[in-house]
C-alpha atoms as a PDB file:
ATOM      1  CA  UNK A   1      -5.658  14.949  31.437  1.00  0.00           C
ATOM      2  CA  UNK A   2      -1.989  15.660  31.414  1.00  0.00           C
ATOM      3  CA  UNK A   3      -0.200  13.674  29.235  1.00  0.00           C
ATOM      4  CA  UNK A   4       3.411  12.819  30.223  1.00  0.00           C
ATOM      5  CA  UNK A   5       6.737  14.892  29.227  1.00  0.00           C
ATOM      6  CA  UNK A   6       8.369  12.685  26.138  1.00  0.00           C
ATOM      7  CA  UNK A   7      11.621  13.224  24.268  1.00  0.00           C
ATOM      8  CA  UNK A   8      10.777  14.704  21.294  1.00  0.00           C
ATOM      9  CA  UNK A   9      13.301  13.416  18.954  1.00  0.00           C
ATOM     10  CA  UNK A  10      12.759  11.134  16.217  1.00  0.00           C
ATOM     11  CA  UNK A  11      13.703   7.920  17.318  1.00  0.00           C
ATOM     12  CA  UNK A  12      13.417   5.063  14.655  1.00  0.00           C
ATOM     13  CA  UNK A  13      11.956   1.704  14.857  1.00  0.00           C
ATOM     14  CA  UNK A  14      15.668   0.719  13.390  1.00  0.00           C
ATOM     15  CA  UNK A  15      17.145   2.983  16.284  1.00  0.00           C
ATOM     16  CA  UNK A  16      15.422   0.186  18.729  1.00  0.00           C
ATOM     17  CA  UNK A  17      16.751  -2.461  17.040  1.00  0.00           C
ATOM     18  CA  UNK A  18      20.771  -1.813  17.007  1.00  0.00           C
ATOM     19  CA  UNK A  19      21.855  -5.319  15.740  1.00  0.00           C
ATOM     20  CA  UNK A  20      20.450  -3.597  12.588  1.00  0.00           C
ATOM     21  CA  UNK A  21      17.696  -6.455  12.159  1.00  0.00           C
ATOM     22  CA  UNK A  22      14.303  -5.217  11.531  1.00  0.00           C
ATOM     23  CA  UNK A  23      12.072  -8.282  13.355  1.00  0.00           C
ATOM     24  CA  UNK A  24       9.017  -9.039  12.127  1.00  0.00           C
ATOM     25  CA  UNK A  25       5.980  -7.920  14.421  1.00  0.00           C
ATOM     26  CA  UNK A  26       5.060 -11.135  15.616  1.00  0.00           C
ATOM     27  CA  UNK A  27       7.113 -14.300  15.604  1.00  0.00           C
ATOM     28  CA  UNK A  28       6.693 -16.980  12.799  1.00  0.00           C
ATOM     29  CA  UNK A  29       5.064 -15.402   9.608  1.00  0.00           C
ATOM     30  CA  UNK A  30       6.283 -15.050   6.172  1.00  0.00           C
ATOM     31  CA  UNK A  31       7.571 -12.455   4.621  1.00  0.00           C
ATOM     32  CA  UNK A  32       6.939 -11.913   0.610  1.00  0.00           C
ATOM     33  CA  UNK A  33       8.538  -8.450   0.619  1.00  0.00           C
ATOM     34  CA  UNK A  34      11.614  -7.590   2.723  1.00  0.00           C
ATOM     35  CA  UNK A  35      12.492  -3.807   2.110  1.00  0.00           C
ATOM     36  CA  UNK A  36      16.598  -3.669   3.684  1.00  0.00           C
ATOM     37  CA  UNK A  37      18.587  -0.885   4.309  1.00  0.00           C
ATOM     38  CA  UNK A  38      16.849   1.075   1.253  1.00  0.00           C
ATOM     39  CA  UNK A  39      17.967   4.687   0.418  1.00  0.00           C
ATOM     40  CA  UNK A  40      16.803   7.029  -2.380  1.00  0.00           C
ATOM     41  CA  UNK A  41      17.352  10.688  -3.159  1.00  0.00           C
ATOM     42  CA  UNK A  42      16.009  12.988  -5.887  1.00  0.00           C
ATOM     43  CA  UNK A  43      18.630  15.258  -6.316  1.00  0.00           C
ATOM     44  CA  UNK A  44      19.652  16.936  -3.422  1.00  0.00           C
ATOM     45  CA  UNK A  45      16.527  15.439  -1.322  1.00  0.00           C
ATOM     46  CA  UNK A  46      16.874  12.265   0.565  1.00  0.00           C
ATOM     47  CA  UNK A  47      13.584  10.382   0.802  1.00  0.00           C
ATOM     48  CA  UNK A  48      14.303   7.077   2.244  1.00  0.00           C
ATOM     49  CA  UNK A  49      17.874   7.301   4.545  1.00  0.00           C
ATOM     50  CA  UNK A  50      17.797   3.995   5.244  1.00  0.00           C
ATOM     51  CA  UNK A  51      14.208   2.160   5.740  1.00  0.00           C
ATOM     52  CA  UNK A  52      14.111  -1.552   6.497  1.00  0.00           C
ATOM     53  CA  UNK A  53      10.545  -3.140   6.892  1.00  0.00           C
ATOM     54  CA  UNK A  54       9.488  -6.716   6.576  1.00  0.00           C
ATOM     55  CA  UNK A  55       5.734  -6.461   5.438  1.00  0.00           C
ATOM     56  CA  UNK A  56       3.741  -9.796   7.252  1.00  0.00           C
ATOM     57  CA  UNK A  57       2.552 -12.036   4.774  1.00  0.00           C
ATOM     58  CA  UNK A  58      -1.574 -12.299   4.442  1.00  0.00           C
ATOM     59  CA  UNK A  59      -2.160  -8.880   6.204  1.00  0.00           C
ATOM     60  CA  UNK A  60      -3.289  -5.365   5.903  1.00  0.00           C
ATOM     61  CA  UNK A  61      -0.417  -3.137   6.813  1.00  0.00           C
ATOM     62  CA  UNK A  62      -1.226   0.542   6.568  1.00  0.00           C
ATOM     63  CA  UNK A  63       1.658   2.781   5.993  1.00  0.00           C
ATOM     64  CA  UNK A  64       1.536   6.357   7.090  1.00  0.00           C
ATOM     65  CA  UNK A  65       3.535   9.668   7.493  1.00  0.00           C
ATOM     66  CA  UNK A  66       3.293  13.188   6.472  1.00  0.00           C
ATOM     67  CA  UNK A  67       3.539  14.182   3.010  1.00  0.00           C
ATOM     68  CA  UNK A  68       6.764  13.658   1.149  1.00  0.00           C
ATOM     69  CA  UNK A  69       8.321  11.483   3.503  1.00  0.00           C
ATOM     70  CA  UNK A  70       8.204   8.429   1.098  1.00  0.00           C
ATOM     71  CA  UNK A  71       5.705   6.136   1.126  1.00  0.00           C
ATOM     72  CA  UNK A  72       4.652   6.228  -2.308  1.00  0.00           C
ATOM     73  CA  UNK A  73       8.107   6.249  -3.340  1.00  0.00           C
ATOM     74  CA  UNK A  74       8.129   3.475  -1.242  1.00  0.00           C
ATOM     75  CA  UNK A  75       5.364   1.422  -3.440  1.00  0.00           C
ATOM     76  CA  UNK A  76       7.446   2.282  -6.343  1.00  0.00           C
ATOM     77  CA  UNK A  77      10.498   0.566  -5.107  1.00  0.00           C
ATOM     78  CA  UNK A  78       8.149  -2.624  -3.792  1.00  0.00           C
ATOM     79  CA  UNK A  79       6.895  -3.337  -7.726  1.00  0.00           C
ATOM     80  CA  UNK A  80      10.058  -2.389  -9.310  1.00  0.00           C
ATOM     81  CA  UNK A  81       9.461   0.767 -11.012  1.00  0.00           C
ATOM     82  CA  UNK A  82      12.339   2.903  -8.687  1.00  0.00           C
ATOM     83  CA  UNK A  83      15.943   1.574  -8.067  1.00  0.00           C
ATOM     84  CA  UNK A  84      17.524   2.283  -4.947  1.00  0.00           C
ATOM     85  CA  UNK A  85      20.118   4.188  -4.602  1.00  0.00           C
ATOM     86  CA  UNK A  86      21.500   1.355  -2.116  1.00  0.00           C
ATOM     87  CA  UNK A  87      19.529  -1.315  -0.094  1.00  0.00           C
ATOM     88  CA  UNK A  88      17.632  -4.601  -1.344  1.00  0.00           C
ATOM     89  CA  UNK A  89      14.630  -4.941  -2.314  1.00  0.00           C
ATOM     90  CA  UNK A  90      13.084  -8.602  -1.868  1.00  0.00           C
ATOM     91  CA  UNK A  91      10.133  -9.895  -3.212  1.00  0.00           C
ATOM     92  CA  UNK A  92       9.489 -13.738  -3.262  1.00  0.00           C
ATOM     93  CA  UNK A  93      12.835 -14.465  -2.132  1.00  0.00           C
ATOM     94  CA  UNK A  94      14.160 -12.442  -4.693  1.00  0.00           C
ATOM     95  CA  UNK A  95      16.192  -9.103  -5.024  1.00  0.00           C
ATOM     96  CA  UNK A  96      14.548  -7.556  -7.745  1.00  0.00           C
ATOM     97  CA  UNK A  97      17.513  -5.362  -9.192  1.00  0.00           C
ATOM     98  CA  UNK A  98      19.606  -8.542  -8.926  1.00  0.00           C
ATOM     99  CA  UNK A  99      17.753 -10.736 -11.686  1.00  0.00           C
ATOM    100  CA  UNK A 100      17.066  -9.956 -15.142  1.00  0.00           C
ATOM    101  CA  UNK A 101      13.998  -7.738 -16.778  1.00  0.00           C
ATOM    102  CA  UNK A 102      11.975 -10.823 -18.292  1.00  0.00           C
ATOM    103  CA  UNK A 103      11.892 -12.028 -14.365  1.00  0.00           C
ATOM    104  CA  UNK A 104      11.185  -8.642 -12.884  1.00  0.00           C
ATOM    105  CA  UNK A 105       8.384  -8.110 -15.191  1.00  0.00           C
ATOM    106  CA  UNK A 106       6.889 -11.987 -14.442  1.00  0.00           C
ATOM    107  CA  UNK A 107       7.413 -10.544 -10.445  1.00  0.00           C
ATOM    108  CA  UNK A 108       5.201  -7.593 -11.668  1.00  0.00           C
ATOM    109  CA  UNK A 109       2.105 -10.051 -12.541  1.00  0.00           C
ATOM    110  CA  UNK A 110       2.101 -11.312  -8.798  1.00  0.00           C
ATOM    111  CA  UNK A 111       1.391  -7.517  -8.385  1.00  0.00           C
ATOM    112  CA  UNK A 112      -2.260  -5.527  -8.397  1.00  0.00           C
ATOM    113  CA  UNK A 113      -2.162  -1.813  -8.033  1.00  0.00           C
ATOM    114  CA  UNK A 114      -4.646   0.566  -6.878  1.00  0.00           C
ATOM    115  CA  UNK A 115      -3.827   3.865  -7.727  1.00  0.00           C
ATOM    116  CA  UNK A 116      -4.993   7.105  -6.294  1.00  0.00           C
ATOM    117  CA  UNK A 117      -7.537   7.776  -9.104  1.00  0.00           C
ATOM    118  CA  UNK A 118      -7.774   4.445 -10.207  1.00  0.00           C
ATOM    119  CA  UNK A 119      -5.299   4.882 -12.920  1.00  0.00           C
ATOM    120  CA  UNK A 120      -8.327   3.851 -15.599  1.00  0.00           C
ATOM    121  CA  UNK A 121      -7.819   4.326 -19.722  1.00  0.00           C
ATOM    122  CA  UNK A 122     -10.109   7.089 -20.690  1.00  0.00           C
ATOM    123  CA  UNK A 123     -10.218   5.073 -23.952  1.00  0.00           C
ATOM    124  CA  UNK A 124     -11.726   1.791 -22.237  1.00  0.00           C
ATOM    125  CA  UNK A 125     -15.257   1.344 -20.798  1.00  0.00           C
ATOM    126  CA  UNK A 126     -15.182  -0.089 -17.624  1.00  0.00           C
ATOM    127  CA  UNK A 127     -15.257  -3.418 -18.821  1.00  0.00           C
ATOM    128  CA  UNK A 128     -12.262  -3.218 -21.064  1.00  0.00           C
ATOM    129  CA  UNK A 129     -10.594  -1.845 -18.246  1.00  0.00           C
ATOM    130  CA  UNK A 130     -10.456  -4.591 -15.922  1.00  0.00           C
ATOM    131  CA  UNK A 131     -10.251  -7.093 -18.673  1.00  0.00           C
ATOM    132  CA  UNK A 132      -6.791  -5.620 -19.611  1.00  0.00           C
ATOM    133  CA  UNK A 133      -4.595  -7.143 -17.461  1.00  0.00           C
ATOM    134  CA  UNK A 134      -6.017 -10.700 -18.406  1.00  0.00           C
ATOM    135  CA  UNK A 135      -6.027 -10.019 -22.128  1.00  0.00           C
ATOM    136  CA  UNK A 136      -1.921  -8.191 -22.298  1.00  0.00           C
ATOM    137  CA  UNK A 137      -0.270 -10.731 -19.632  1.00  0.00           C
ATOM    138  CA  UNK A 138      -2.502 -14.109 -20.616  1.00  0.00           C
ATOM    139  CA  UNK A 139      -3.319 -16.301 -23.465  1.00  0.00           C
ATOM    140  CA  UNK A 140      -7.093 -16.700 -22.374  1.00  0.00           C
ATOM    141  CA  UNK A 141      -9.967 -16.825 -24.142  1.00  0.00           C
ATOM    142  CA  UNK A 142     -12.673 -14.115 -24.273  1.00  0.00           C
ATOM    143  CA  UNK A 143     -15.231 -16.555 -22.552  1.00  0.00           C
ATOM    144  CA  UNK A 144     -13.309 -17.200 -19.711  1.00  0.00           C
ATOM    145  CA  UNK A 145     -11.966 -13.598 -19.832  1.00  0.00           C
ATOM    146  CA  UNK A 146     -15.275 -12.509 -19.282  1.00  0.00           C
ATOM    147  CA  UNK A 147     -16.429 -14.737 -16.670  1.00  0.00           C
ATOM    148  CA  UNK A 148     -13.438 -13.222 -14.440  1.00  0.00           C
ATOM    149  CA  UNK A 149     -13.908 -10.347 -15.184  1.00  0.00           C
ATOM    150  CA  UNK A 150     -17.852 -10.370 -14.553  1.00  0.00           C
ATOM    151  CA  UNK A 151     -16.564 -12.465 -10.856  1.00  0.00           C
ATOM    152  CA  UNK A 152     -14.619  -8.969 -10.264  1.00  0.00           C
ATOM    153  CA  UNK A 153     -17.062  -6.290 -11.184  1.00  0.00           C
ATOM    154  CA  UNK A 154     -19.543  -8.255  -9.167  1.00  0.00           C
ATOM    155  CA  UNK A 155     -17.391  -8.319  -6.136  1.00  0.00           C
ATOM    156  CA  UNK A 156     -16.839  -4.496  -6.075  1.00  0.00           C
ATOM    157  CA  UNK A 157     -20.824  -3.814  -7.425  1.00  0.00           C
ATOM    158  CA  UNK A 158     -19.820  -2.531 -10.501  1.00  0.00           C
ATOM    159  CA  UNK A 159     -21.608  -5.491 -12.829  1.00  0.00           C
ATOM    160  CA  UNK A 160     -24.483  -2.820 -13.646  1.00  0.00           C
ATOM    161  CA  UNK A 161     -21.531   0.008 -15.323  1.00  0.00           C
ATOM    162  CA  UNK A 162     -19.789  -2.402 -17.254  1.00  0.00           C
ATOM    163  CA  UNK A 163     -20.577   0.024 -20.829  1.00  0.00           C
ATOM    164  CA  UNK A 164     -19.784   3.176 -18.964  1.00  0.00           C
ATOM    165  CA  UNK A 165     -16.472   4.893 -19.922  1.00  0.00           C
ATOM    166  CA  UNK A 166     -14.422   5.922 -16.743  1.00  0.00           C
ATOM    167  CA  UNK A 167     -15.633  10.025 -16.949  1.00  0.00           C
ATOM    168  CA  UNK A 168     -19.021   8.919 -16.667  1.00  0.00           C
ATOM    169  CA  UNK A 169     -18.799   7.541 -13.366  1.00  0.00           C
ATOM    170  CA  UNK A 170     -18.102   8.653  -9.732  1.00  0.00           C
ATOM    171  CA  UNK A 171     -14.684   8.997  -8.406  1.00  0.00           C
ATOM    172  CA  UNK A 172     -16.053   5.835  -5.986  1.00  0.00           C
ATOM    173  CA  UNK A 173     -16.582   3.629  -8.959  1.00  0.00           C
ATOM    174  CA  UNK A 174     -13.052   4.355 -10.337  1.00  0.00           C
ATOM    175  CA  UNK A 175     -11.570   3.361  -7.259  1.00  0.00           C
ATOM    176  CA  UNK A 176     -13.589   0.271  -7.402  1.00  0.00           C
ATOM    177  CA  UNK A 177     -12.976  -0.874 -10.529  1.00  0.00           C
ATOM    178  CA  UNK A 178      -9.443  -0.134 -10.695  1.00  0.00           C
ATOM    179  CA  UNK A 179      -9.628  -2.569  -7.169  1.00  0.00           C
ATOM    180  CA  UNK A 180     -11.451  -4.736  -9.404  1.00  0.00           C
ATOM    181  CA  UNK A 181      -8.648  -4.596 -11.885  1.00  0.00           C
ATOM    182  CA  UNK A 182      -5.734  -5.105  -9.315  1.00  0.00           C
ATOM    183  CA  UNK A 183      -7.464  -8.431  -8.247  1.00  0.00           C
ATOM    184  CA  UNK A 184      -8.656 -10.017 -12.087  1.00  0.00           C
ATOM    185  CA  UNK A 185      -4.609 -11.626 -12.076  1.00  0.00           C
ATOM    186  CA  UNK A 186      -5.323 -13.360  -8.606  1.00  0.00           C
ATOM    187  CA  UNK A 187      -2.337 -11.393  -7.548  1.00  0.00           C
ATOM    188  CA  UNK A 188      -0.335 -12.464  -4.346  1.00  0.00           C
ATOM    189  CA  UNK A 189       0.174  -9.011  -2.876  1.00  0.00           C
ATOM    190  CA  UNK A 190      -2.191  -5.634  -3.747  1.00  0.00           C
ATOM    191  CA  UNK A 191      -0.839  -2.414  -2.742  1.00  0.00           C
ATOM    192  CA  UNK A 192      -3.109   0.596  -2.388  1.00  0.00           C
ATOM    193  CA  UNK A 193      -1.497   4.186  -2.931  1.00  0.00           C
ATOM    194  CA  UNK A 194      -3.894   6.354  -1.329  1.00  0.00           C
ATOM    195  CA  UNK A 195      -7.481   4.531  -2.019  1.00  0.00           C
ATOM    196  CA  UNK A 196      -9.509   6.875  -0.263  1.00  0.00           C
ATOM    197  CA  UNK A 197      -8.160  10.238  -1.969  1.00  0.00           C
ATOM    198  CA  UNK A 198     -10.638  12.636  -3.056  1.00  0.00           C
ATOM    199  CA  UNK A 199     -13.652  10.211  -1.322  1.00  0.00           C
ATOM    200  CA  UNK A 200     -16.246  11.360   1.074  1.00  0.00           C
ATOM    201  CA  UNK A 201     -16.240  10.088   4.555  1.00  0.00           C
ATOM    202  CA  UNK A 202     -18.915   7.487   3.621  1.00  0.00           C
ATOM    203  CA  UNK A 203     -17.417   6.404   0.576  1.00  0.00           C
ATOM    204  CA  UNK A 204     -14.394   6.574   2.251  1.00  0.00           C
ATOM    205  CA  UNK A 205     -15.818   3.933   4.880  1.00  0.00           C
ATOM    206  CA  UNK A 206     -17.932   1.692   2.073  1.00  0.00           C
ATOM    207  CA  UNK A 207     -14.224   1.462  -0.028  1.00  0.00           C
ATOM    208  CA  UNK A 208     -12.573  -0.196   3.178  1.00  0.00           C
ATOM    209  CA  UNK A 209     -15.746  -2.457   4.180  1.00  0.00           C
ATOM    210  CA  UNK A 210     -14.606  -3.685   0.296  1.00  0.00           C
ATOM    211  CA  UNK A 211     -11.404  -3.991   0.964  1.00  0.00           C
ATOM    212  CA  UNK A 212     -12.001  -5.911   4.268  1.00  0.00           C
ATOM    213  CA  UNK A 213     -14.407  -8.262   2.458  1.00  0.00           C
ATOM    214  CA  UNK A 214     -12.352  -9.345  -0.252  1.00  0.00           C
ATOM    215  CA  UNK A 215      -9.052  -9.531   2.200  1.00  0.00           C
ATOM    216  CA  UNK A 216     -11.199 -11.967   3.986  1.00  0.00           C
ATOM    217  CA  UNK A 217     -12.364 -14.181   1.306  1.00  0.00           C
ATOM    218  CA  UNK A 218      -9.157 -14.668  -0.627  1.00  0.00           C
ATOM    219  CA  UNK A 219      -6.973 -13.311   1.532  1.00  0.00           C
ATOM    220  CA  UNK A 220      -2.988 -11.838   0.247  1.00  0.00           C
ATOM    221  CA  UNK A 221      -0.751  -9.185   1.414  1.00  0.00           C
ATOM    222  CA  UNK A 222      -2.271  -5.984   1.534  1.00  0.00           C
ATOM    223  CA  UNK A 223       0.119  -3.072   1.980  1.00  0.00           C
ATOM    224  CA  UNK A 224      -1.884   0.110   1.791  1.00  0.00           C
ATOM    225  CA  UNK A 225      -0.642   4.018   1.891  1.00  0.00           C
ATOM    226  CA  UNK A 226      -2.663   6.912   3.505  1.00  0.00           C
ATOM    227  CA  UNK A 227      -3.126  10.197   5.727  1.00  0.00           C
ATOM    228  CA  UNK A 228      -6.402   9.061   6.648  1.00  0.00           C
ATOM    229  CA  UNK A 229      -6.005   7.930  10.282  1.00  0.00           C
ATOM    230  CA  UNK A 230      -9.872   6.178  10.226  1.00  0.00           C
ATOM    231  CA  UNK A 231      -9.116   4.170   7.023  1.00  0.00           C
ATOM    232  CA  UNK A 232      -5.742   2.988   9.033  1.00  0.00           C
ATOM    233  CA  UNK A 233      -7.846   2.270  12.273  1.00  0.00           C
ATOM    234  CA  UNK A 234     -10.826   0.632  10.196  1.00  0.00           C
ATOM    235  CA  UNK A 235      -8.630  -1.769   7.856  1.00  0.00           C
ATOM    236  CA  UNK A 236      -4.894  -2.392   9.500  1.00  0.00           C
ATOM    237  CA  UNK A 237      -3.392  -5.443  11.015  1.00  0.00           C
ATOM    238  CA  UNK A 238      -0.182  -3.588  11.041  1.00  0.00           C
ATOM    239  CA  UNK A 239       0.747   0.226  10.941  1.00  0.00           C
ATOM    240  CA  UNK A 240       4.119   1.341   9.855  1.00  0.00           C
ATOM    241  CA  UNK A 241       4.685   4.936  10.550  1.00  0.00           C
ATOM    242  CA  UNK A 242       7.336   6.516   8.112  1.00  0.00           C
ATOM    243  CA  UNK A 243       9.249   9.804   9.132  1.00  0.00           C
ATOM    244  CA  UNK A 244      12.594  11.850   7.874  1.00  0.00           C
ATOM    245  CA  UNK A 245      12.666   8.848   5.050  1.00  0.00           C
ATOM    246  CA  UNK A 246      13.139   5.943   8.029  1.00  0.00           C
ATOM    247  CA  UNK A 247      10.430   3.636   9.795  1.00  0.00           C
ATOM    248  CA  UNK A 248       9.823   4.949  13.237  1.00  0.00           C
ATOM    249  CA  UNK A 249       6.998   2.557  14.332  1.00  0.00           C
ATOM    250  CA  UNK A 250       5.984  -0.744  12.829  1.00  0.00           C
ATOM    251  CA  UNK A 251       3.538  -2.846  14.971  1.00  0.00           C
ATOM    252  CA  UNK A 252       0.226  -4.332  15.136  1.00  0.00           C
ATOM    253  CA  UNK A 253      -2.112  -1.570  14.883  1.00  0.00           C
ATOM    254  CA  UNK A 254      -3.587  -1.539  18.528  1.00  0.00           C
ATOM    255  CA  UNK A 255       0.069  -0.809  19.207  1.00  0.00           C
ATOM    256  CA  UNK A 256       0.366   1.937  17.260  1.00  0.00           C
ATOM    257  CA  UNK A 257      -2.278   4.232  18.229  1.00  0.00           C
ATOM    258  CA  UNK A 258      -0.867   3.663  22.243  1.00  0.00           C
ATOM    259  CA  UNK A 259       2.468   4.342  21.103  1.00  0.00           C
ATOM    260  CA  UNK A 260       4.014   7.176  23.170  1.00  0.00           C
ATOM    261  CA  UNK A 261       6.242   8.348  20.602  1.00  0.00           C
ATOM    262  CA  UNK A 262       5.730  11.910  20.405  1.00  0.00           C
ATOM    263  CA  UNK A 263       5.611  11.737  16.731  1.00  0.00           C
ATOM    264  CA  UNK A 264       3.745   8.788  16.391  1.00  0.00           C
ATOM    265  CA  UNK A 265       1.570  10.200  18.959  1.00  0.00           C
ATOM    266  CA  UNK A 266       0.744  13.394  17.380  1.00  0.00           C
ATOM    267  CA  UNK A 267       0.040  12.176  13.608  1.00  0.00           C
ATOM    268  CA  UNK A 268      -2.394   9.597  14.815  1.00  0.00           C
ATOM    269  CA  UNK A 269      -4.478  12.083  16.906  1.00  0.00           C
ATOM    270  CA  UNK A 270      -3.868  15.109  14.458  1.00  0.00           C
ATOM    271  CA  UNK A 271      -2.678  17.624  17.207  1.00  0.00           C
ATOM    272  CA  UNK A 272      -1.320  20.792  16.115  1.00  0.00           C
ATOM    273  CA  UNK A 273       1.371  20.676  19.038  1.00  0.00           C
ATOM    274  CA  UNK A 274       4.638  18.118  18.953  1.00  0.00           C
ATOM    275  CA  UNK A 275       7.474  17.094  16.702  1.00  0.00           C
ATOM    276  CA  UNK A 276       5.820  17.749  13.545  1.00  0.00           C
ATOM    277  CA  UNK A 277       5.162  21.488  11.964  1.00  0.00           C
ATOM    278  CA  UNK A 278       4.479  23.191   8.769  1.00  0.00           C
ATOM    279  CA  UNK A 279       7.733  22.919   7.340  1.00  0.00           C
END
């Protein structure tokens, strides 16, 4: 099949909305985190140039894009750990840079992280691990510590390791109990940077049946980054597509893998031919 001859330039989901308004992707949701007008350089290279994106409240949005073109750096900004350069960051109806560092850190706790490796203390057993959060940012008891802690690890099927320290299990049980440790604060929004890094296809598919499952039982904003274009089809309600540092597709994911944007087009299907090249 012939597919049709397309503009090749990088036209930005902000570039369709000139009023300068990023609108949500479907009318009447909430937004927890509003991300407006952000920029952020490293030197001489400019990472975000401008990126506005209103994640939808209780949803998986998947956020992709080549390599280096932001969307960990992204993350960052979302939790507070990168200022902007300019641009507001809102979480909870608040601009984080704009209120003091007792409030951003109580922000922080409405927070769960799942880093690429899991981000686990070589120190701590599994147990200990998950239990952290619980025992540095609450005044709970052991017993109930426990018993939500034991909830978790049950959840991701990690009650049997529970005495194993974190090099003595698979890179698929790191990534499931540092899930397991993102949820144990009942947090309102869990952002994933990269979950399925360094996972087999089948673990790869078993991580986002998990993250599915507990989406659907307790539900949240779910904002996850990737490359991997089956995890985004598998798990998104919404697929932002970053590029040059700006949003150039945000939509509900059906949407995004018709899109007709060259660029869009290309990463999605993995073709060798369009906008994007080695450099």
């Amino acid at each position: 099949m012939t597919l049709p001859q397309l503009d090749n330039s990088p036209r930005s989901y902000e570039d369709s909305h000139p009023s300068g308004v990023v609108s949500a992707p479907a009318p009447g949701v909430e937004h927890s985190v509003q991300i407006k007008n952000v920029k952020k350089s490293f030197g001489s290279f400019d990472v975000l140039t401008g990126l506005n994106l209103n994640f939808v409240d209780d949803a998986i949005t998947t956020i992709l894009g080549p390599s280096g073109t932001g969307k960990s750096v992204l993350l960052k900004h979302i939790v507070g750990l990168l200022e902007p350069d300019s641009g507001d960051i809102e979480v909870f109806g608040s601009n984080i840079w704009k209120i003091s560092d007792a409030e951003r850190r109580e922000l922080r706790k409405r927070f769960g992280v799942l880093f690429q490796d899991g981000a686990l203390f070589g120190s701590m057993n599994i147990y200990d691990n998950v239990a952290f959060p619980l025992r540095k940012h609450t005044n709970k008891r052991e017993t109930e510590i426990r018993k939500i802690v034991m909830e978790n690890l049950d959840e991701v099927g990690l009650t049997a390791a529970i005495g194993k320290m974190p090099g003595e299990v698979s890179g698929g049980m790191k990534k499931r109990a540092g899930f397991a440790r993102a949820l144990v604060l009942k947090p309102s929004v869990v952002m994933f940077d990269e979950p399925d890094s360094g996972l087999d296809p089948v673990r790869t598919s078993l991580l986002n049946d998990l993250i599915l499952k507990v989406h659907a039982e307790h539900g949240g904003t779910y904002v996850l980054v990737t490359h991997d274009i089956r995890t985004a089809r598998k798990v998104s309600d919404y697929v932002g597509v970053l590029w040059q540092g700006k949003l150039i597709h945000y939509g509900e994911a059906e949407e995004a893998f018709r899109s007709e944007m060259p660029f869009v087009r290309q990463f999605l299907a993995g073709d060798s031919v369009g906008p994007l090249g080695m450099d």
